[in-house]
Protein backbone atom coordinates (compact mmCIF):
# COMPACT_ATOMS: atom_id res chain seq x y z
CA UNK A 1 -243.28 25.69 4.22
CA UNK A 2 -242.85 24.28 7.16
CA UNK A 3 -243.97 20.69 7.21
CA UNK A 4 -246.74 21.69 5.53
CA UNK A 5 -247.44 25.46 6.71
CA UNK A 6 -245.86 21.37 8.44
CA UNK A 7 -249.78 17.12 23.67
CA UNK A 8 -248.30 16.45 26.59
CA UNK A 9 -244.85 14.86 27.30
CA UNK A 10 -243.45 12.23 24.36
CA UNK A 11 -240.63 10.38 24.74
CA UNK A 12 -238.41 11.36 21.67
CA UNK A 13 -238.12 8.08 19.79
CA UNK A 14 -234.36 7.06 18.26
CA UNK A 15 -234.13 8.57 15.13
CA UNK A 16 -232.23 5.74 13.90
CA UNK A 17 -234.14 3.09 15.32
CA UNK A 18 -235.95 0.76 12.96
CA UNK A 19 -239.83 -0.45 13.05
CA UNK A 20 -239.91 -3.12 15.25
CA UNK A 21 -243.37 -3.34 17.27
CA UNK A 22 -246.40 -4.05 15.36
CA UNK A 23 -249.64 -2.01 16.39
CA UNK A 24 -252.61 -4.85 17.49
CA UNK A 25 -254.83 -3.30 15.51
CA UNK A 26 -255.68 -1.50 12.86
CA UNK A 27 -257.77 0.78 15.36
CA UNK A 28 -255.09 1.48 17.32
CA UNK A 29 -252.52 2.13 14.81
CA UNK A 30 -255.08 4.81 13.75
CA UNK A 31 -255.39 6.49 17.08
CA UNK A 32 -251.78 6.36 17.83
CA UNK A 33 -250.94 8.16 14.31
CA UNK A 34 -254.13 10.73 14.98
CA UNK A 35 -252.64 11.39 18.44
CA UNK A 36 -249.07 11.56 16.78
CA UNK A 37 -249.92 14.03 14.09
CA UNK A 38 -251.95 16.27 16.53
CA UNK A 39 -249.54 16.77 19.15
CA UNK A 40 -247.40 17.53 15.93
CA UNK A 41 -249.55 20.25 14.89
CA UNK A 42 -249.75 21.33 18.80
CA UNK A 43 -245.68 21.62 18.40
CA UNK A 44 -245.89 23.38 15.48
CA UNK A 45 -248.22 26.05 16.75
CA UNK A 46 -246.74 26.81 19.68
CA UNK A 47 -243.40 27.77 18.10
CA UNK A 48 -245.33 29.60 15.73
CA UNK A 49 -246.76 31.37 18.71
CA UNK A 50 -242.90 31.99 20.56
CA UNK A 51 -244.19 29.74 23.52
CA UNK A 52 -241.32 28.93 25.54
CA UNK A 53 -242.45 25.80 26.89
CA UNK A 54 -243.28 24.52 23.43
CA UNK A 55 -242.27 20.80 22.98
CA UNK A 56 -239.56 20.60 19.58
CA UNK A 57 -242.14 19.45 16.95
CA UNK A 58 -238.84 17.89 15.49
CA UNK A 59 -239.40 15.08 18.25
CA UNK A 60 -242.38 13.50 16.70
CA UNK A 61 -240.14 13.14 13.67
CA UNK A 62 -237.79 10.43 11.96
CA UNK A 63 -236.73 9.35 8.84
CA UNK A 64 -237.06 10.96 5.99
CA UNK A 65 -239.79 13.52 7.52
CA UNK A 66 -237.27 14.73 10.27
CA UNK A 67 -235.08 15.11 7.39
CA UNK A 68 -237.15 17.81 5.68
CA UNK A 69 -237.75 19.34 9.16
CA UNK A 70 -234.32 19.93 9.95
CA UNK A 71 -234.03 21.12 6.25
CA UNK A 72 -236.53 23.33 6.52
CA UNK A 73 -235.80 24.76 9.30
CA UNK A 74 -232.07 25.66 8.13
CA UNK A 75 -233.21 27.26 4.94
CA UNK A 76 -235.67 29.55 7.13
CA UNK A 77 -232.72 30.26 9.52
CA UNK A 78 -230.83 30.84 6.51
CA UNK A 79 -233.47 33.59 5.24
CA UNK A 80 -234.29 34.79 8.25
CA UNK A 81 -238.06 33.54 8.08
CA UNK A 82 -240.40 32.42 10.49
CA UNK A 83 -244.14 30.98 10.51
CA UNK A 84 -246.85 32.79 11.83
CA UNK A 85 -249.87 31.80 12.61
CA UNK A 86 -251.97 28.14 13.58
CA UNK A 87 -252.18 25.71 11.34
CA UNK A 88 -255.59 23.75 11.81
CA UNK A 89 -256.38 19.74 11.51
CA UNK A 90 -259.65 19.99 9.18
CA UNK A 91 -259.53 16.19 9.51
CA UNK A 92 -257.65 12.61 9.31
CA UNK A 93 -258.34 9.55 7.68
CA UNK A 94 -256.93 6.18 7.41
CA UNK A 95 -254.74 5.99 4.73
CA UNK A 96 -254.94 2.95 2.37
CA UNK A 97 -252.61 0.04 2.53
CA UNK A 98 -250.46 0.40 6.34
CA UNK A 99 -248.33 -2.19 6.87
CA UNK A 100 -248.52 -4.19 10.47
CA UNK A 101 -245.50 -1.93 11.70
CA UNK A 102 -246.80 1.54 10.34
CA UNK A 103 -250.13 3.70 9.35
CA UNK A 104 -250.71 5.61 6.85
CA UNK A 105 -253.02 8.56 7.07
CA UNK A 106 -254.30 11.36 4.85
CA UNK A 107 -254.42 14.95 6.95
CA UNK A 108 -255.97 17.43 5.78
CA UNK A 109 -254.65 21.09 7.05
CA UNK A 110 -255.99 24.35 6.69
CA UNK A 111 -253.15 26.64 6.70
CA UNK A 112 -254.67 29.70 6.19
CA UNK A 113 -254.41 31.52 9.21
CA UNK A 114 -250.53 31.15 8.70
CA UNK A 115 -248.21 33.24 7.08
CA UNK A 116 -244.65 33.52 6.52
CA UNK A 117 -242.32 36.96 7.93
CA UNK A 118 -239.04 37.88 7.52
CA UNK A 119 -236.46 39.64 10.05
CA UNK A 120 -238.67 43.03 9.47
CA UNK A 121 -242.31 41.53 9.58
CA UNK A 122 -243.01 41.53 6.07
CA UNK A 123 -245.00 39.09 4.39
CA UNK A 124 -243.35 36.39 2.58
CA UNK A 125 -246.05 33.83 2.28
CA UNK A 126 -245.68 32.83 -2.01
CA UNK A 127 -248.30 34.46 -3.37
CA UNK A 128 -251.27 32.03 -4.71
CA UNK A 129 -250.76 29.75 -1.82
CA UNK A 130 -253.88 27.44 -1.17
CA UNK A 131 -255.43 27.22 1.74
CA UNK A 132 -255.36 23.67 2.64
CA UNK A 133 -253.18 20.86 1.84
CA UNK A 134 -253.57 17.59 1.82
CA UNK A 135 -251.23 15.43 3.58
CA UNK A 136 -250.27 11.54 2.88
CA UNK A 137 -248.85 10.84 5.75
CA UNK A 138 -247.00 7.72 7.70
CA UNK A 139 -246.21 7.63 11.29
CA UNK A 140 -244.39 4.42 12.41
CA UNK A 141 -243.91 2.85 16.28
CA UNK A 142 -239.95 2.90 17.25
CA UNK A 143 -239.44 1.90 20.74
CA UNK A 144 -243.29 1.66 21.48
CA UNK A 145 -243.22 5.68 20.55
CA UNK A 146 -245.12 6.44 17.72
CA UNK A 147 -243.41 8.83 15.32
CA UNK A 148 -244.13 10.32 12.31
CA UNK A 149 -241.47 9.07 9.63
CA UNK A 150 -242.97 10.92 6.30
CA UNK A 151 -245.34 13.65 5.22
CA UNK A 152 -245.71 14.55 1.36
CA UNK A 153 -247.75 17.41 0.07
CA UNK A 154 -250.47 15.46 -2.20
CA UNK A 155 -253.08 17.63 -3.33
CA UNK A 156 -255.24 20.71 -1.38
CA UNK A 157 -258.43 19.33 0.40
């Protein structure tokens, strides 16, 4: 799935770049991840949705979770699948424990309205799939960008 199915103009941090500003607060670490993670979703849904102008949801990735973007998106190229659909933001939350040069959140995404097509149209979405997921996510600032360096699958919501 992809990313989890995983706005304006964002500079496209270095992907190798390591965490070197600290956020001030915990406040605003949380509001630059939220932001972060919704333009994300934004990305995501306009692919989904063959907009042109979309931005390359791959740019509010690094690390390990641009990793299993660009893996993801191979295998689907590989099988000739595509998302459909919007994935929603139900909600996020702090996560526990963030670090002074990260935050960690907990998204929860309804992913319902998505499905996944082949080359012909046909359904492919596994079948069972729930209908949320839950998220635990960490986006980190490189470069005074925030960017979202890993997403894992931790439960439904």
């Amino acid at each position: 799935m992809l990313t989890a199915v995983l706005v304006g103009c964002t500079a496209q941090p270095d992907p190798n770049a390591t965490p070197t500003a600290v956020f001030s607060s915990d406040e605003e670490a949380f509001a630059a991840a939220e932001a972060t993670y919704r333009a994300y979703v934004d990305a995501l849904n306009a692919v989904a949705s063959d907009d042109v102008d979309a931005l390359d949801p791959a740019n509010f990735l690094v690390g390990d979770a641009l990793e299993s973007h660009n893996q993801t998106e191979r295998a689907f190229d590989d099988a000739k699948l595509r998302v459909e659909g919007n994935t929603r933001i139900v909600w996020i939350t702090a996560g526990a424990d963030s670090p002074g040069d990260s935050m960690s959140i907990l998204v929860c995404l309804d992913v319902s309205a998505t499905r996944i097509v082949d080359a012909d149209g046909a359904d492919q979405t596994p079948v069972g799939r729930e209908e949320t997921v839950l998220l635990q996510t960490t986006v980190v600032e490189l470069d005074e960008v925030p960017a979202i360096s890993k997403s894992v699958a931790v439960d439904q919501c």
